[in-house]
Protein backbone atom coordinates (compact mmCIF):
# COMPACT_ATOMS: atom_id res chain seq x y z
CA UNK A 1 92.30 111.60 9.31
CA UNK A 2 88.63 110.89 8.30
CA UNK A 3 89.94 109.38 5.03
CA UNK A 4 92.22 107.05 6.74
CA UNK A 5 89.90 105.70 8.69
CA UNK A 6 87.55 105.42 5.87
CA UNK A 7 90.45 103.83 3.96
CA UNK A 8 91.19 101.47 6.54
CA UNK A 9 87.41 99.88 7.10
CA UNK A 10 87.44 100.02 3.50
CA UNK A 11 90.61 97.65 3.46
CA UNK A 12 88.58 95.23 6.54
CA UNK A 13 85.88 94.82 4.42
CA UNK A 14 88.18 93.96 1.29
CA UNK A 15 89.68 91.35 3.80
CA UNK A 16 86.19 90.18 5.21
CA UNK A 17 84.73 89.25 1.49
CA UNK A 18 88.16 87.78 0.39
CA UNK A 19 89.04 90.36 -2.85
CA UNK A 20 91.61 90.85 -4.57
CA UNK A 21 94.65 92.65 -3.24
CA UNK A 22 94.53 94.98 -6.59
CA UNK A 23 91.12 96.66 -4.68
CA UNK A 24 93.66 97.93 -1.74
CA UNK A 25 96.14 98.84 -4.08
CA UNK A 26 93.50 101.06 -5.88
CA UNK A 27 92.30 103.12 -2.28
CA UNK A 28 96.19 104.84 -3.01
CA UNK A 29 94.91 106.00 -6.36
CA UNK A 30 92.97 109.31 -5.93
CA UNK A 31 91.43 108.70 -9.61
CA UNK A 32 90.58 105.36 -8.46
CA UNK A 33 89.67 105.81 -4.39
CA UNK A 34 86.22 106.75 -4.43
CA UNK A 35 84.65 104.36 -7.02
CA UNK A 36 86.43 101.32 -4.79
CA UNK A 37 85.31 102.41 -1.99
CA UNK A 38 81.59 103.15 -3.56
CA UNK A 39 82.12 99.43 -5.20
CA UNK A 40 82.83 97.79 -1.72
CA UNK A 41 80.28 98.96 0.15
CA UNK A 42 77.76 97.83 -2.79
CA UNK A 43 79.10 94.37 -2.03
CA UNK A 44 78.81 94.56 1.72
CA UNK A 45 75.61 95.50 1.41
CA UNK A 46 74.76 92.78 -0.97
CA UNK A 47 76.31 90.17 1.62
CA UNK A 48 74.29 91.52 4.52
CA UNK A 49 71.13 90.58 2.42
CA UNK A 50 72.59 87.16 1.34
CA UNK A 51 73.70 86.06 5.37
């Protein structure tokens, strides 16, 4: 459950800075899950300092 809900505000914040679709595509790859995930919230965080 915990990684659903992960992968879903994971998917919100895809939406919210307007990436590609490829980046929700990758959240079903185990291989590829984690380092999205670890990439997107690098970028949110990075937006919070720019706004």
């Amino acid at each position: 459950m915990t990684d659903l809900i992960r992968k879903t505000e994971t998917i919100r914040c895809i939406e919210h800075l307007q990436l590609t679709e490829n980046l929700i595509l990758a959240l079903d790859d185990a291989v590829q899950a984690e380092s999205v995930a670890q990439a997107i919230y690098s970028l949110q965080q990075l937006n919070e300092q720019w706004y």
